[in-house]
PDB file of N, CA and C in Angstrom:
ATOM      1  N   UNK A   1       0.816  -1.193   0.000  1.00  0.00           N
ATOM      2  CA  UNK A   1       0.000   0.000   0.000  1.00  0.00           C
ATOM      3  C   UNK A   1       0.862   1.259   0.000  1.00  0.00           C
ATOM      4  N   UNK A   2       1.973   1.343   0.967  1.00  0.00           N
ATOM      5  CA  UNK A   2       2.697   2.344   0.987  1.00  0.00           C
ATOM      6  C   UNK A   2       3.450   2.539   0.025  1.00  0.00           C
ATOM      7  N   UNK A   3       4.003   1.480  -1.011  1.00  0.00           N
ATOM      8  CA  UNK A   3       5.142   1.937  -1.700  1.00  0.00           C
ATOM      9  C   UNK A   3       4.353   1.911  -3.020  1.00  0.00           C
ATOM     10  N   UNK A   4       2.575   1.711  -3.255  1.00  0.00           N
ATOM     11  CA  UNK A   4       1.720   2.009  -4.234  1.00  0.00           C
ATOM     12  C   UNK A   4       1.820   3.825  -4.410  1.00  0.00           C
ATOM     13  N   UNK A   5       1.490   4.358  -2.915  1.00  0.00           N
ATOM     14  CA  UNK A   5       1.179   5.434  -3.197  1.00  0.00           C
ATOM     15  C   UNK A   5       2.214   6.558  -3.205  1.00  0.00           C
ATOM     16  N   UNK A   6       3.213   6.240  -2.940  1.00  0.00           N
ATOM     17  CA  UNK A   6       4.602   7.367  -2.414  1.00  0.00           C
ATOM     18  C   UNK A   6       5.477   6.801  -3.084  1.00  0.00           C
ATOM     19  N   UNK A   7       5.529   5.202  -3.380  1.00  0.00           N
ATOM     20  CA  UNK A   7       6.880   4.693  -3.480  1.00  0.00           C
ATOM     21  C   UNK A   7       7.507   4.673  -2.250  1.00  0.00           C
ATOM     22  N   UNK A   8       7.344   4.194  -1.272  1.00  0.00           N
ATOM     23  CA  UNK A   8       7.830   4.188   0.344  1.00  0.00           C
ATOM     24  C   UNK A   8       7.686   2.443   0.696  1.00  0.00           C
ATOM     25  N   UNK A   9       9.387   2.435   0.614  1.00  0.00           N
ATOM     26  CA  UNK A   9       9.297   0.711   0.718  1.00  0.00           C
ATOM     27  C   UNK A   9      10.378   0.415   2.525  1.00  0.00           C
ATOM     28  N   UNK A  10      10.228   1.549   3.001  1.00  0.00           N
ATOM     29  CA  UNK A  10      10.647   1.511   4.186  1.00  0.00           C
ATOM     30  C   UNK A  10      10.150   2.966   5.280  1.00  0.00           C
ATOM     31  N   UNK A  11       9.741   2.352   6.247  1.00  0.00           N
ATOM     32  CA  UNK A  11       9.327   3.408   7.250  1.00  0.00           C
ATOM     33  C   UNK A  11      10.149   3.214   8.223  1.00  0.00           C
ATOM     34  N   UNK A  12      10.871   4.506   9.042  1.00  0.00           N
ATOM     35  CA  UNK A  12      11.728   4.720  10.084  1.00  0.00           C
ATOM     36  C   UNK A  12      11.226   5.455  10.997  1.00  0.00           C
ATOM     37  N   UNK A  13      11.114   5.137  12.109  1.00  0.00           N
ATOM     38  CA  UNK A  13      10.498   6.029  13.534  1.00  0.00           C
ATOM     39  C   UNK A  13      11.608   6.695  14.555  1.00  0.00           C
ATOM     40  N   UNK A  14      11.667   7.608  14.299  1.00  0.00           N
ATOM     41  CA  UNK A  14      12.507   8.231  15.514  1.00  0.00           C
ATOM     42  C   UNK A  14      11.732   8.096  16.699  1.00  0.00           C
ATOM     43  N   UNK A  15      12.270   7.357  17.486  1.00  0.00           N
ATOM     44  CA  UNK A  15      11.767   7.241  18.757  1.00  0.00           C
ATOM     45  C   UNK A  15      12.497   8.931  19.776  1.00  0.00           C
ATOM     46  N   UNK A  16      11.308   9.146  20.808  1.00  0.00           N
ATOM     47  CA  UNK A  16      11.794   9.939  21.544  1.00  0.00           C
ATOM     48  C   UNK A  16      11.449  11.521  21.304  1.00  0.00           C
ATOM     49  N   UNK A  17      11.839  12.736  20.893  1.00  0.00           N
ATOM     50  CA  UNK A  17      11.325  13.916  21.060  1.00  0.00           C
ATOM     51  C   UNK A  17      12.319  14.652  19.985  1.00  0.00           C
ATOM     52  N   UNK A  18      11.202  15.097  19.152  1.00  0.00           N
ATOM     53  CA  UNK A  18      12.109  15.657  18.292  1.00  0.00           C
ATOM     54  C   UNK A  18      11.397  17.562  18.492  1.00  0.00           C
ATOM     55  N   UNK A  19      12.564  18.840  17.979  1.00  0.00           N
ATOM     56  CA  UNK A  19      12.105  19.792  17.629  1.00  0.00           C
ATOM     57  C   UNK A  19      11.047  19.738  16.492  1.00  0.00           C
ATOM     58  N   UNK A  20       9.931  19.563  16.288  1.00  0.00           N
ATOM     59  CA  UNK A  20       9.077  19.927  15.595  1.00  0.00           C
ATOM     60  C   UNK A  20       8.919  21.144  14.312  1.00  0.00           C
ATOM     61  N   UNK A  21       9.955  22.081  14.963  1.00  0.00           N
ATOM     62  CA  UNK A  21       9.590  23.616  14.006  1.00  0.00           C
ATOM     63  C   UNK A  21      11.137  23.559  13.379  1.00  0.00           C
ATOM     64  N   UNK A  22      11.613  21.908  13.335  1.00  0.00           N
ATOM     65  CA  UNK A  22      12.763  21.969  12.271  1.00  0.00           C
ATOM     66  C   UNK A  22      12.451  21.822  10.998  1.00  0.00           C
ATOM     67  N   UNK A  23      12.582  21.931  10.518  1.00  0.00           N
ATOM     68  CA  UNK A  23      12.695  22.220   8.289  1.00  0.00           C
ATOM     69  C   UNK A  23      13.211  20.833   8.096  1.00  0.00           C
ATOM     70  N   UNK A  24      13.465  20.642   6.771  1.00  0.00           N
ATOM     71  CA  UNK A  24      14.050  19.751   5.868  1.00  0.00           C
ATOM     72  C   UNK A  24      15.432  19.298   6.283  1.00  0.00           C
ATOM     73  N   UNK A  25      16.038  20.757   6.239  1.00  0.00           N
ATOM     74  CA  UNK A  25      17.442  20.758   6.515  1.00  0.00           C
ATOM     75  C   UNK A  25      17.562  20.339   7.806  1.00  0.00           C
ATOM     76  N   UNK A  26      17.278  20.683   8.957  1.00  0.00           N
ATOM     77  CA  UNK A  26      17.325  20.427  10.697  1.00  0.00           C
ATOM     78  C   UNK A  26      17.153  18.700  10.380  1.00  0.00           C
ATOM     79  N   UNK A  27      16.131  18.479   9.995  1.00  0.00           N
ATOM     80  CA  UNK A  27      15.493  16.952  10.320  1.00  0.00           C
ATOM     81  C   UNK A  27      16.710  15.774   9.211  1.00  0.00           C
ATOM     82  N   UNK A  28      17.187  16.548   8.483  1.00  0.00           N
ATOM     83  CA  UNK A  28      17.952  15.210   7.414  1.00  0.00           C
ATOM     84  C   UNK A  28      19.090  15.297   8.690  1.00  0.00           C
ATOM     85  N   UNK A  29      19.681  16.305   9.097  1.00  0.00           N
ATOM     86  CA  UNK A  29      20.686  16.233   9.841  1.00  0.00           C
ATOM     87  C   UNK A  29      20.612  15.509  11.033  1.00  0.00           C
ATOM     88  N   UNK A  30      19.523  15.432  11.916  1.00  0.00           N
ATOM     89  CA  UNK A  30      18.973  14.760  12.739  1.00  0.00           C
ATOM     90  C   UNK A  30      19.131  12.831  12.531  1.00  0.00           C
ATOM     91  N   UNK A  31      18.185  12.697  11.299  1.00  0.00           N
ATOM     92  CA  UNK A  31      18.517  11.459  10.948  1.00  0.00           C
ATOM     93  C   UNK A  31      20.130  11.010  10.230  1.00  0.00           C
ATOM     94  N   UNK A  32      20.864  11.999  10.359  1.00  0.00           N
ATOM     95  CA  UNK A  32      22.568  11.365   9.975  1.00  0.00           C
ATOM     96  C   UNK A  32      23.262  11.691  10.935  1.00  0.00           C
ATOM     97  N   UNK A  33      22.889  12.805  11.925  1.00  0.00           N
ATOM     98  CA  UNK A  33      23.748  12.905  13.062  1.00  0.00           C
ATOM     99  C   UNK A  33      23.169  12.226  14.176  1.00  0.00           C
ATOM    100  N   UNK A  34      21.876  12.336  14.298  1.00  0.00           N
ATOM    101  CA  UNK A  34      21.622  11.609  15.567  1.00  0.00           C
ATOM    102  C   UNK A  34      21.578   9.951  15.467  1.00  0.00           C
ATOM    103  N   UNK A  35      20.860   9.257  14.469  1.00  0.00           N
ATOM    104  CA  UNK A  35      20.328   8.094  14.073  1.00  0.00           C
ATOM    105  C   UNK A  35      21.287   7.407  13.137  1.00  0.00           C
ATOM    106  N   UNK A  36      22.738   8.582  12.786  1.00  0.00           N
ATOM    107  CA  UNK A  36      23.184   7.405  11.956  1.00  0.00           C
ATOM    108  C   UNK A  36      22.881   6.628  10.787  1.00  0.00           C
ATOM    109  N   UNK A  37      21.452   7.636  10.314  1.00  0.00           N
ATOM    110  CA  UNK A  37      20.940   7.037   8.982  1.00  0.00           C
ATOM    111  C   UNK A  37      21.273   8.022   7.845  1.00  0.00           C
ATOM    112  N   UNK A  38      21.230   7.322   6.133  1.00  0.00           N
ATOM    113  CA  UNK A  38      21.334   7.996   5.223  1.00  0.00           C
ATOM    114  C   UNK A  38      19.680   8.811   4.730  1.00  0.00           C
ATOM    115  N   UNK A  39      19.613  10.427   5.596  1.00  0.00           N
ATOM    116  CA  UNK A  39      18.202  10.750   4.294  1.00  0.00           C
ATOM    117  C   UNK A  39      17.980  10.818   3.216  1.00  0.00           C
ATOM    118  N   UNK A  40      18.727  10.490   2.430  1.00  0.00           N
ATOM    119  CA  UNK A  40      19.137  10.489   0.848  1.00  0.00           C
ATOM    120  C   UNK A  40      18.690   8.943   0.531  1.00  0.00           C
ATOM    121  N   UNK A  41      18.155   8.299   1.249  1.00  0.00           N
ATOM    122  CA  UNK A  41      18.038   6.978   1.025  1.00  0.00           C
ATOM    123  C   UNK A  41      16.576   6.574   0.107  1.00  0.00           C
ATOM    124  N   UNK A  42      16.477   6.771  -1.247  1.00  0.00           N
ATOM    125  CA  UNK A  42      14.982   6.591  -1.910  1.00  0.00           C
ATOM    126  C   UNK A  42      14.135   5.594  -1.296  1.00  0.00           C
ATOM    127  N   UNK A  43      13.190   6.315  -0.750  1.00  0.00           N
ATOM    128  CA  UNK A  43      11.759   5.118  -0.446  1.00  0.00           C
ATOM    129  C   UNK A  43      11.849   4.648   1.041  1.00  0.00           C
ATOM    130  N   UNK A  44      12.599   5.737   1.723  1.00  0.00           N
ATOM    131  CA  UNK A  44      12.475   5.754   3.124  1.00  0.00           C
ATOM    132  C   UNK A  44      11.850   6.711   3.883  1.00  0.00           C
ATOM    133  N   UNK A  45      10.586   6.259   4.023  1.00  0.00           N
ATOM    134  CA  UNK A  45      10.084   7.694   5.063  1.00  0.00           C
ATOM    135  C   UNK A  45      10.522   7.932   6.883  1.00  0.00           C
ATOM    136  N   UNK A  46      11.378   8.506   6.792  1.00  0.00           N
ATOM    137  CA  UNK A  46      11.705   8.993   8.219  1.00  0.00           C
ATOM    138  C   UNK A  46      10.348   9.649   9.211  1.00  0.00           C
ATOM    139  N   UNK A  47      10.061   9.684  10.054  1.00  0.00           N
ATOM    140  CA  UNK A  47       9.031  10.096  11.223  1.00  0.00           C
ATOM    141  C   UNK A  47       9.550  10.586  12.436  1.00  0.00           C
ATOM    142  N   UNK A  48       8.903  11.896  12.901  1.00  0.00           N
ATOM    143  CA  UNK A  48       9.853  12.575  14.131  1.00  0.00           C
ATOM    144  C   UNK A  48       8.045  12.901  14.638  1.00  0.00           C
ATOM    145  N   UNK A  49       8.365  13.112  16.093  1.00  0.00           N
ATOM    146  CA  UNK A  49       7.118  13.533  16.849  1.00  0.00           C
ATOM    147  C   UNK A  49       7.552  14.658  17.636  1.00  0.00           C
ATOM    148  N   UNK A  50       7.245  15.761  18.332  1.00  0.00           N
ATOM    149  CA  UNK A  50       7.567  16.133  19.132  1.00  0.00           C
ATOM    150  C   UNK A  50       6.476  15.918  20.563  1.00  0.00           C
ATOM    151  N   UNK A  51       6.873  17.213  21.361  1.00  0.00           N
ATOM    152  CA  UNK A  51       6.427  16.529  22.857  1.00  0.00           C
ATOM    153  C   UNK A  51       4.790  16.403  22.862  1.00  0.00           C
ATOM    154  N   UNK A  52       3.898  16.962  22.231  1.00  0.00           N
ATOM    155  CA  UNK A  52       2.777  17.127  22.363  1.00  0.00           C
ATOM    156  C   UNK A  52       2.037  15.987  21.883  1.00  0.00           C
ATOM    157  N   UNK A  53       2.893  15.240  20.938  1.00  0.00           N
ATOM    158  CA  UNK A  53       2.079  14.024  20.605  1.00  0.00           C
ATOM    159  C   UNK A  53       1.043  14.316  20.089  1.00  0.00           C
ATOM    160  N   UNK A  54       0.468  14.775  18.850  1.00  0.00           N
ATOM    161  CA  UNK A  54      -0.641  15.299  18.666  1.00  0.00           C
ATOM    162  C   UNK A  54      -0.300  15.332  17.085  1.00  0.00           C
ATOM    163  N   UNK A  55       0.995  15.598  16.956  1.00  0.00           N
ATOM    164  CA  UNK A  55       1.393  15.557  15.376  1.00  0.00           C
ATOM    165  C   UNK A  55       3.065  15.098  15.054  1.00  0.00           C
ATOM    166  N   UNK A  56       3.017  14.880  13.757  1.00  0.00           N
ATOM    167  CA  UNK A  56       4.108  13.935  13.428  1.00  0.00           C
ATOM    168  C   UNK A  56       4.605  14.919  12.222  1.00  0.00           C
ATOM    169  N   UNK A  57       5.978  14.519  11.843  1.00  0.00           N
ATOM    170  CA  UNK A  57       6.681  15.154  10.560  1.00  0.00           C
ATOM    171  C   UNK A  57       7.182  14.026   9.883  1.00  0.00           C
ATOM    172  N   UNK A  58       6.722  13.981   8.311  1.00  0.00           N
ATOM    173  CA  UNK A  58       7.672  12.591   8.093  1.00  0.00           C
ATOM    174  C   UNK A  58       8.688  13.199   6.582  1.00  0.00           C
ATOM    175  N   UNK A  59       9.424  12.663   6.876  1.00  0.00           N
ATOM    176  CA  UNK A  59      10.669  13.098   5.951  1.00  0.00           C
ATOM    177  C   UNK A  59      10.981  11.896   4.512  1.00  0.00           C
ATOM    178  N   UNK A  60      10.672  12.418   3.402  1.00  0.00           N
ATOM    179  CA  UNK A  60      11.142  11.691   2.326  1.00  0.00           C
ATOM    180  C   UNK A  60      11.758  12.152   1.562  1.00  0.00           C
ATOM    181  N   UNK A  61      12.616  11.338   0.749  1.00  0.00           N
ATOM    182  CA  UNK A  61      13.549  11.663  -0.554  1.00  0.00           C
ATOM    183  C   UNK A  61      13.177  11.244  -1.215  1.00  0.00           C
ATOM    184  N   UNK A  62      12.564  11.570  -2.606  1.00  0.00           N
ATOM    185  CA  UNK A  62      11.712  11.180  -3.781  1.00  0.00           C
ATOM    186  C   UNK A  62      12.899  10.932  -4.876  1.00  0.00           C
ATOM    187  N   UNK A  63      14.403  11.251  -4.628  1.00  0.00           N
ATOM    188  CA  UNK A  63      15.137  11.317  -5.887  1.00  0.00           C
ATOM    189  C   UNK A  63      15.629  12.628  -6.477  1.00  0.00           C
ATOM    190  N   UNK A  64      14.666  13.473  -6.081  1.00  0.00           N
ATOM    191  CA  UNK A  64      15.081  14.782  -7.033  1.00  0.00           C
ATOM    192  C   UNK A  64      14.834  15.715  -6.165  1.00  0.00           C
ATOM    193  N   UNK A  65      14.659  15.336  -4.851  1.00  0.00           N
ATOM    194  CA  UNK A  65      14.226  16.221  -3.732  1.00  0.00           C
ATOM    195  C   UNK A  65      13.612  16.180  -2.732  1.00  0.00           C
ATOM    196  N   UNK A  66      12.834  16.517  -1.393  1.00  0.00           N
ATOM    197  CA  UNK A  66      12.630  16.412  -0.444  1.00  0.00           C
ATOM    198  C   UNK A  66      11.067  16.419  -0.505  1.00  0.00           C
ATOM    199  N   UNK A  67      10.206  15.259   0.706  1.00  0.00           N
ATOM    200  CA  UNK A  67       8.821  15.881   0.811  1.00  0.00           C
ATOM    201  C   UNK A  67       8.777  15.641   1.988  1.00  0.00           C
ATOM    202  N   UNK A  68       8.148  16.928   2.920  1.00  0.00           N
ATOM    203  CA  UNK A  68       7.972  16.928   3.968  1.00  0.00           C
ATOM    204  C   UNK A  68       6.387  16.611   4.172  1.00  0.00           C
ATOM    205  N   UNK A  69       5.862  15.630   4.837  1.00  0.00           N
ATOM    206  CA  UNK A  69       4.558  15.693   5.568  1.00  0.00           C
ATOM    207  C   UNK A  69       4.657  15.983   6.904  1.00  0.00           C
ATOM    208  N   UNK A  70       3.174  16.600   7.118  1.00  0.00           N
ATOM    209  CA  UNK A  70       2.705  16.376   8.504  1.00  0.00           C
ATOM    210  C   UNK A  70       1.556  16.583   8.778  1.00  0.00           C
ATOM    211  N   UNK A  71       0.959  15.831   9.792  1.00  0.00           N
ATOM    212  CA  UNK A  71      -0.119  15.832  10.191  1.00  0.00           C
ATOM    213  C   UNK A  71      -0.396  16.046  11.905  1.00  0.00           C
ATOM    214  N   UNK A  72      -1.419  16.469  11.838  1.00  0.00           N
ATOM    215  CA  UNK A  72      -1.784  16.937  13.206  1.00  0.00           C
ATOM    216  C   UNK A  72      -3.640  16.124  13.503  1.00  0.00           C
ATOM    217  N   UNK A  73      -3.292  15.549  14.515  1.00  0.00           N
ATOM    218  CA  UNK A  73      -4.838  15.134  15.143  1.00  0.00           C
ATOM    219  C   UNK A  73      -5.564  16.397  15.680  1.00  0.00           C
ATOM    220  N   UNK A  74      -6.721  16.522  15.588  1.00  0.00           N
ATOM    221  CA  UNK A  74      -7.697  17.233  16.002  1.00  0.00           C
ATOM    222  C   UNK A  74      -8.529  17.005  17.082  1.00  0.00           C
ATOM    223  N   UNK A  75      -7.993  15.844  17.426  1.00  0.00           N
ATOM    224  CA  UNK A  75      -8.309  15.055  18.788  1.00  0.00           C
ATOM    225  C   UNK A  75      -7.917  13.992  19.702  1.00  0.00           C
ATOM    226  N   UNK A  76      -7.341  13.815  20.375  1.00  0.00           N
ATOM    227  CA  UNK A  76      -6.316  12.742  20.804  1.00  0.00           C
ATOM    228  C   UNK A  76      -5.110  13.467  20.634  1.00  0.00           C
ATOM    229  N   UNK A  77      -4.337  11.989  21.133  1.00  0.00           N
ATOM    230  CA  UNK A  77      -2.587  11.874  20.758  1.00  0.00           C
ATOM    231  C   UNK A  77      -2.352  10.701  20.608  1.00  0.00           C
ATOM    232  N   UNK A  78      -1.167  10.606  19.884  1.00  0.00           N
ATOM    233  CA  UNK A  78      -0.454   9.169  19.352  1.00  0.00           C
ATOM    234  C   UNK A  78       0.248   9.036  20.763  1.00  0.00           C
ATOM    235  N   UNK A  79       0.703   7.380  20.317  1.00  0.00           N
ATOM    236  CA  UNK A  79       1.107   6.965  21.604  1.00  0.00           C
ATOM    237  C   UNK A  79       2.591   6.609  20.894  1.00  0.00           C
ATOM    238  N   UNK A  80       3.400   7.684  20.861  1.00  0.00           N
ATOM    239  CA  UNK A  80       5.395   7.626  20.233  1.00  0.00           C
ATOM    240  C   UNK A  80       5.747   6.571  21.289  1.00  0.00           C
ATOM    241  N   UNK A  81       7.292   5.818  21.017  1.00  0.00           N
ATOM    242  CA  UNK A  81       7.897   5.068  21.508  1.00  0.00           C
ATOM    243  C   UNK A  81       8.879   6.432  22.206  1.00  0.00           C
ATOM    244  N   UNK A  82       8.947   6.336  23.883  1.00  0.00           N
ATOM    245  CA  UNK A  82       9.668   7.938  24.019  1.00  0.00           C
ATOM    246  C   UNK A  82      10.692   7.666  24.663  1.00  0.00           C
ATOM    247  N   UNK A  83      11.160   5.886  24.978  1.00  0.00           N
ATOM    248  CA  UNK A  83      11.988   5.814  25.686  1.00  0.00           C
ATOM    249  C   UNK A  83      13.515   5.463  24.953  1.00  0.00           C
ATOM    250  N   UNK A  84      13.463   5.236  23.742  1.00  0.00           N
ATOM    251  CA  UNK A  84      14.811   5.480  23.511  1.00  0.00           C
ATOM    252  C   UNK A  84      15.334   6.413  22.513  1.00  0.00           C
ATOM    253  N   UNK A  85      16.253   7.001  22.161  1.00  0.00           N
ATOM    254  CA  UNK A  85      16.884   7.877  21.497  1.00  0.00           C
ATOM    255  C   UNK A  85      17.541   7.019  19.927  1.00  0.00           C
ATOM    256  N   UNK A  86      16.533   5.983  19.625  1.00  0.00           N
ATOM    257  CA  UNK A  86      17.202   5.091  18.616  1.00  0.00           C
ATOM    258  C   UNK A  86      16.106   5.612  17.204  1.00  0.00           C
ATOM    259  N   UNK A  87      16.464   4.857  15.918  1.00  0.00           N
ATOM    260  CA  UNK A  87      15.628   4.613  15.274  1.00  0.00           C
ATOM    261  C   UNK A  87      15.046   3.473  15.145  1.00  0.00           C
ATOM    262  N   UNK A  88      13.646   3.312  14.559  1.00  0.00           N
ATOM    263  CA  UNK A  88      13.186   1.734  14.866  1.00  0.00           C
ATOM    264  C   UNK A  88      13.008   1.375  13.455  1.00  0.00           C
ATOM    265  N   UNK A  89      12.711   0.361  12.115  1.00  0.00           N
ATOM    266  CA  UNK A  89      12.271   0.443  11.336  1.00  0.00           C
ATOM    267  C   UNK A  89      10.689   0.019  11.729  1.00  0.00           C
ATOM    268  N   UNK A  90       9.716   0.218  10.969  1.00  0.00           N
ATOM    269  CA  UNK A  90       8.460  -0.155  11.070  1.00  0.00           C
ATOM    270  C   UNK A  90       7.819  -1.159   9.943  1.00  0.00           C
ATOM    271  N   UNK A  91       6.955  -2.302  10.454  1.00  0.00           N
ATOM    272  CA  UNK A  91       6.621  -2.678   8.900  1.00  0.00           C
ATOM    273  C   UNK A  91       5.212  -1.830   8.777  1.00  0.00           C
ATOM    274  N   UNK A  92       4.515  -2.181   7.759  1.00  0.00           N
ATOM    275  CA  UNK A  92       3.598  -1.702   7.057  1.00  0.00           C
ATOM    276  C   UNK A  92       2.556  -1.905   7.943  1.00  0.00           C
ATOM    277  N   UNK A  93       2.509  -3.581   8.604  1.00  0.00           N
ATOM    278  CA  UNK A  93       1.467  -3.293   9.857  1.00  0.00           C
ATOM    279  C   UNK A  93       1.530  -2.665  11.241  1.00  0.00           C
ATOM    280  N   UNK A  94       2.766  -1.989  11.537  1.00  0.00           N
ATOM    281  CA  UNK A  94       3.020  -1.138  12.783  1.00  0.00           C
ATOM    282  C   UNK A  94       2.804   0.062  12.277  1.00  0.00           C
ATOM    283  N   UNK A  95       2.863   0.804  11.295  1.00  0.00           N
ATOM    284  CA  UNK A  95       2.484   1.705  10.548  1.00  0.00           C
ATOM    285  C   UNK A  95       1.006   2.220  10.632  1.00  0.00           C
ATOM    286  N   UNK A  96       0.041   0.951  10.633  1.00  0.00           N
ATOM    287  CA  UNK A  96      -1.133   1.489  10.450  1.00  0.00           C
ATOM    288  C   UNK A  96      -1.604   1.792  11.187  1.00  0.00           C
ATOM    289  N   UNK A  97      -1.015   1.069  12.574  1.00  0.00           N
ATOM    290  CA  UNK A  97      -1.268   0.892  13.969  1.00  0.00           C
ATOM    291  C   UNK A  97      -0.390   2.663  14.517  1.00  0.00           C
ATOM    292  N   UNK A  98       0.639   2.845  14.314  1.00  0.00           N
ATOM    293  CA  UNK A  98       0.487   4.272  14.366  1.00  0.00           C
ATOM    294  C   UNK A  98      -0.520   5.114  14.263  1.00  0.00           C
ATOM    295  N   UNK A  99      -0.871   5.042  12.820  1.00  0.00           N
ATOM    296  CA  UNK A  99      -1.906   6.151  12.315  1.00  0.00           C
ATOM    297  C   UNK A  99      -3.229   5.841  13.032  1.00  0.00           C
ATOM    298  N   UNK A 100      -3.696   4.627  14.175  1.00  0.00           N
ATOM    299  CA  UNK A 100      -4.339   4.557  14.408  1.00  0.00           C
ATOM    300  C   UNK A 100      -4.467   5.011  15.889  1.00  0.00           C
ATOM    301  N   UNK A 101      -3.270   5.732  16.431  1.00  0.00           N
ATOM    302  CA  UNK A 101      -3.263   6.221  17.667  1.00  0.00           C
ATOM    303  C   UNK A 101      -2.680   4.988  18.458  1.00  0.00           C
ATOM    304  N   UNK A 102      -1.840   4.372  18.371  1.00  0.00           N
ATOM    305  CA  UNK A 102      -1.639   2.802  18.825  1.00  0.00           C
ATOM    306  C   UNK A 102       0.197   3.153  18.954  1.00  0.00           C
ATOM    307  N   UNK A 103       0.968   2.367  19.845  1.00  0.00           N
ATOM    308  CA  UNK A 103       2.366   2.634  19.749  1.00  0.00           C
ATOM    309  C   UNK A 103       2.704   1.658  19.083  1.00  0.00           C
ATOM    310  N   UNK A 104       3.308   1.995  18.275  1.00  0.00           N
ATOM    311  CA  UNK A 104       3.724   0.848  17.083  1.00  0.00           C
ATOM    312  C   UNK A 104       4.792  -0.279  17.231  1.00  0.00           C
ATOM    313  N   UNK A 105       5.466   0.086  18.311  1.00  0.00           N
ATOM    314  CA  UNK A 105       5.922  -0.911  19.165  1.00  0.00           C
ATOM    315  C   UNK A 105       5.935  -1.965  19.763  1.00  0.00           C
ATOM    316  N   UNK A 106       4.761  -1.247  20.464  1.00  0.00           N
ATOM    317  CA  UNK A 106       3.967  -2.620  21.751  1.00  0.00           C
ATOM    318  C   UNK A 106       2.352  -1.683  21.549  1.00  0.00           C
ATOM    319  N   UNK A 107       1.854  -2.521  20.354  1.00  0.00           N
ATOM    320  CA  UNK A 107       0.529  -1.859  19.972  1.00  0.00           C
ATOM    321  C   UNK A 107      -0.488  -2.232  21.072  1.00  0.00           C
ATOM    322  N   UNK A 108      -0.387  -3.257  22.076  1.00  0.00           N
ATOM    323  CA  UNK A 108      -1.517  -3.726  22.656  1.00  0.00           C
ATOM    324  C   UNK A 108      -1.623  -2.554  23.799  1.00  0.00           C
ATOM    325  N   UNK A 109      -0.678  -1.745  24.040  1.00  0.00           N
ATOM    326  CA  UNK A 109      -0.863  -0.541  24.701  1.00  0.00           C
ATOM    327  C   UNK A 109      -1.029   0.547  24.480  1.00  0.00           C
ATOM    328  N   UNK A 110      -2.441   0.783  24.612  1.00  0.00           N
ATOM    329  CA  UNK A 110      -2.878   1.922  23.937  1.00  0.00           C
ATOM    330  C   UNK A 110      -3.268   3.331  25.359  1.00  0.00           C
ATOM    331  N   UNK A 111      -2.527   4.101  24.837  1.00  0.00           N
ATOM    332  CA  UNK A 111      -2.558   5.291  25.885  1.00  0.00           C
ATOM    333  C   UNK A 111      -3.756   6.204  26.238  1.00  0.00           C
ATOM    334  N   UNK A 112      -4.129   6.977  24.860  1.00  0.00           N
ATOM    335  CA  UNK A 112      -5.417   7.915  25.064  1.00  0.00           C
ATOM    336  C   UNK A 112      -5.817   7.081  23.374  1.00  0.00           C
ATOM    337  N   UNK A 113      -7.167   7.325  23.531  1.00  0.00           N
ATOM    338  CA  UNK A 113      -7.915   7.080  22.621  1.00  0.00           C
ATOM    339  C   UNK A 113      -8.529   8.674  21.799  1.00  0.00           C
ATOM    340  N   UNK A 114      -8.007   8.516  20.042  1.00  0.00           N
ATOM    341  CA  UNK A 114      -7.903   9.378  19.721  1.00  0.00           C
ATOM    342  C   UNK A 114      -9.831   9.670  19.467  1.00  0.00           C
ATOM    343  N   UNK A 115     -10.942  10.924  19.455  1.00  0.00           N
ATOM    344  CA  UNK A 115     -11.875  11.083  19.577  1.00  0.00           C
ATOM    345  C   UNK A 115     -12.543  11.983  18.565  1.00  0.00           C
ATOM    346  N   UNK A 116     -13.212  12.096  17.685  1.00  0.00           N
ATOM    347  CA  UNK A 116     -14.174  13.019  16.697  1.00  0.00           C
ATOM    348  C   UNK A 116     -14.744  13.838  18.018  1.00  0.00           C
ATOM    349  N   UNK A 117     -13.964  14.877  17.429  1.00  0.00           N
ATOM    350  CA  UNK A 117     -15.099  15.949  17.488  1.00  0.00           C
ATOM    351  C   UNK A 117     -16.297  16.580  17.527  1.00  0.00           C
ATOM    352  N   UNK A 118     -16.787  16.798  18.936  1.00  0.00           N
ATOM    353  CA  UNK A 118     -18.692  16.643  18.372  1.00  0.00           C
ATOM    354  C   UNK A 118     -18.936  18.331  18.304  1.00  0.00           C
TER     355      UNK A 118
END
């Protein structure tokens, strides 16, 4: 599914707390200085959270340049992995379990339950 729609044949989670109001530039450096990974790497989406848990940044290299996403819940918070300073890879089913407010980790622990808006 993921590498249908992006071409994304690997997902990476920064575990732990990232600056949020970093750019392109802040966050590739992050993933080669902190994590030791290549962002230049095609079809790897990198993922940073910061403290609020509420929204995510994900970092890709398409080949010819950079795409930054992010998203923000409108209700709830995700449940980030905050205890180590590592990267994790994710498969496609810890992934969904992210986006579903779930720690993609140890999904059977679920923190706050994310809620619609009435």
């Amino acid at each position: 599914m993921l590498e249908d729609a992006a071409g994304i044949r690997r997902v990476v989670i920064a575990c732990g707390y990232v600056d949020l109001r970093k750019g392109i530039d802040g966050l590739s450096m992050i993933i080669g200085d902190r994590y030791h990974q290549n962002p230049f790497e095609k079809g790897t989406l990198f993922l940073f959270c910061g403290r609020r848990s509420d929204r995510i940044k994900g970092l890709l290299w398409m080949g010819d340049g950079f795409l930054q996403l992010y998203k923000r819940l409108e209700a709830g918070s995700l449940s980030w992995p905050r205890t180590s300073e590592e990267a994790a890879d994710l498969t496609e089913e810890q992934f969904r379990y992210l986006m579903m407010g779930l720690n993609p980790l140890n999904p059977k622990v679920r923190e706050v339950t994310p809620q619609k808006p009435t």
